[in-house]
C-alpha atoms as a PDB file:
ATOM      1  CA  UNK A   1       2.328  21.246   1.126  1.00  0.00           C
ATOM      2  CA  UNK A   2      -1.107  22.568   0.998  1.00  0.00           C
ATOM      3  CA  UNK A   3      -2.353  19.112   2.815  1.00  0.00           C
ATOM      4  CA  UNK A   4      -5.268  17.824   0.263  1.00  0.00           C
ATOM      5  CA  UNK A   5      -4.966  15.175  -1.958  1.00  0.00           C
ATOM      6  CA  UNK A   6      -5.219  15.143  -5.306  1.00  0.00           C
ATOM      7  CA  UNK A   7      -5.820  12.370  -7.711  1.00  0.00           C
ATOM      8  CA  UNK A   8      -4.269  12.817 -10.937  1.00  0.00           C
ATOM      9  CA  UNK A   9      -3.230   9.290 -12.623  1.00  0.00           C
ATOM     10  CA  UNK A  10      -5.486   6.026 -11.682  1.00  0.00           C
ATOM     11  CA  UNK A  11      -2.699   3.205 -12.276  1.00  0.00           C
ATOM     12  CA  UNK A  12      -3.964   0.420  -9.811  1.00  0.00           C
ATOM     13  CA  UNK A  13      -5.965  -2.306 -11.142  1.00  0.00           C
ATOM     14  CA  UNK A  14      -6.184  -5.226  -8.748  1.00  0.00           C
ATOM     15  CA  UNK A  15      -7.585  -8.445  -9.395  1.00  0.00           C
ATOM     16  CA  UNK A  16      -8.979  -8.712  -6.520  1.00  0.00           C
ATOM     17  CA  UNK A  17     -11.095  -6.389  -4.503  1.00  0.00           C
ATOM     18  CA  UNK A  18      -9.262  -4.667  -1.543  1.00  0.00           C
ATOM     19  CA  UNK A  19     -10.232  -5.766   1.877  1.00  0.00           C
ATOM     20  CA  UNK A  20      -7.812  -2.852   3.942  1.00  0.00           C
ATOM     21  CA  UNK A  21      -4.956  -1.139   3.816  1.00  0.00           C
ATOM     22  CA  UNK A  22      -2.313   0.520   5.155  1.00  0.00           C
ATOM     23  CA  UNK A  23       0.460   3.262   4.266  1.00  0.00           C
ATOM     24  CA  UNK A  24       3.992   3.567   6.653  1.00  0.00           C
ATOM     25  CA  UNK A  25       4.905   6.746   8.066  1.00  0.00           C
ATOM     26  CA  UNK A  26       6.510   9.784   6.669  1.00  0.00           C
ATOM     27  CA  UNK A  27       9.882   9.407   8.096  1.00  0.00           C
ATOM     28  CA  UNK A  28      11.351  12.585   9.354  1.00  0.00           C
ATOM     29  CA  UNK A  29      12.831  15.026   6.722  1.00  0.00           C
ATOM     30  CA  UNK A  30      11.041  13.101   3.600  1.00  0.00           C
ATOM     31  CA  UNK A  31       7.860  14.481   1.783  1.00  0.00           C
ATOM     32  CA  UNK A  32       5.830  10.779   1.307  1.00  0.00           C
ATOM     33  CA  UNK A  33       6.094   7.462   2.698  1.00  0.00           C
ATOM     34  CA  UNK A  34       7.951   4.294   0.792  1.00  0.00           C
ATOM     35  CA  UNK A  35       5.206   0.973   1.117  1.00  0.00           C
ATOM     36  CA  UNK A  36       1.588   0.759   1.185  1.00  0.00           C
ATOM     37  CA  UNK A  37       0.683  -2.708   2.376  1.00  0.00           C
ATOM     38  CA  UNK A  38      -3.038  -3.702   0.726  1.00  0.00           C
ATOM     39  CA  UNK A  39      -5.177  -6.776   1.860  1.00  0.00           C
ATOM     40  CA  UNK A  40      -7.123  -8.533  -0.535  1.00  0.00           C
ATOM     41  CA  UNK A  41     -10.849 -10.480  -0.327  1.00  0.00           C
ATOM     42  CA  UNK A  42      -8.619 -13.000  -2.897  1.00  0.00           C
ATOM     43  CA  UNK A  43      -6.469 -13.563   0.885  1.00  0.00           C
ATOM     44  CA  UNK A  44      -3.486 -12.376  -0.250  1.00  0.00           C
ATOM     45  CA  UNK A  45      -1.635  -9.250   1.325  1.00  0.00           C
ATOM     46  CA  UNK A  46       1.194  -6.767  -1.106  1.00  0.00           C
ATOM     47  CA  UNK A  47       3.367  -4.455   0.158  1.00  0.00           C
ATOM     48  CA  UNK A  48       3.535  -2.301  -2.564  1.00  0.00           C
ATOM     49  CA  UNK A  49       6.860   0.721  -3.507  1.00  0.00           C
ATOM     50  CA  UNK A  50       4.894   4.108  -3.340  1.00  0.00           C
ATOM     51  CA  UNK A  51       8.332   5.578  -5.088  1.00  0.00           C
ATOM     52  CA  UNK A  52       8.190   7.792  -7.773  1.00  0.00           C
ATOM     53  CA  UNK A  53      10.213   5.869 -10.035  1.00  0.00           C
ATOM     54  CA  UNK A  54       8.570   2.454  -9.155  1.00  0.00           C
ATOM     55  CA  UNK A  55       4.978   3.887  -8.221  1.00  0.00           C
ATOM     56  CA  UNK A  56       2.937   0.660  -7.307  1.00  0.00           C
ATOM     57  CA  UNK A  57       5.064  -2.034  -7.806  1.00  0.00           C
ATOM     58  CA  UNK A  58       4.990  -4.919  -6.019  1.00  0.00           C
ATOM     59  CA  UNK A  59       7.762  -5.834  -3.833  1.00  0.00           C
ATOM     60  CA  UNK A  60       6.076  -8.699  -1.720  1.00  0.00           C
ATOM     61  CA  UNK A  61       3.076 -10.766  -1.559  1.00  0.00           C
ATOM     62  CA  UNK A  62       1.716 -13.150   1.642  1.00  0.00           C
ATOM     63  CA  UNK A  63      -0.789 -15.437   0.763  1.00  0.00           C
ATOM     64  CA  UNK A  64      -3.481 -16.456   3.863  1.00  0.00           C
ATOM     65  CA  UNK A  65      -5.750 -18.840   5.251  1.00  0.00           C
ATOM     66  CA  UNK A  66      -8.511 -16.490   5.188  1.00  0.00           C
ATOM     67  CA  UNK A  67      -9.059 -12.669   4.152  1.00  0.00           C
ATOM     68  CA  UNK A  68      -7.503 -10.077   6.122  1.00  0.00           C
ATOM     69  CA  UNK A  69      -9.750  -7.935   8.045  1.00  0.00           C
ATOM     70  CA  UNK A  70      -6.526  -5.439   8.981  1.00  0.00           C
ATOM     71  CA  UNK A  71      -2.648  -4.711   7.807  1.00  0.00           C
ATOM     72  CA  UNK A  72      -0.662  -2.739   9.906  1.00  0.00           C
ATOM     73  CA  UNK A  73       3.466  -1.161   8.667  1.00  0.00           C
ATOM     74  CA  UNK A  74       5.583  -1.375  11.715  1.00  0.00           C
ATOM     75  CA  UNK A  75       8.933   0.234  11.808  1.00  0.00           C
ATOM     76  CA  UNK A  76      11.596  -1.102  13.660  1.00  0.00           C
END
């Protein structure tokens, strides 16, 4: 509510370094977003549950010819 953010758990070790990212929108009425897609140097791309109950789980992974420079969460 008070609009900072504020670390307070570090959870996410990736194997990889991370190349860019990208979190969806808040959709109206809700207090956070649901996916953060993350590119990797290793050329892979995750979309990853920012849920409380599954906080950084992977839900899908794209591998790539080469590393991604940008990701970008489009609803529909």
């Amino acid at each position: 509510m008070s609009g900072m953010l504020n670390e307070v758990e570090s959870r996410f070790y990736p194997e990889s370094e991370v190349a860019c990212l990208d979190i969806a929108d808040v959709p109206e009425g809700r207090q956070r977003c649901r996916f953060l897609a993350v590119g990797f140097e290793d050329k892979t791309v995750k979309v990853m549950s920012l849920d409380p109950e599954s906080y950084l789980s992977r839900i899908s992974m794209q591998a790539l010819p080469a590393q991604p420079e940008s990701v970008a969460l489009v609803t529909l």
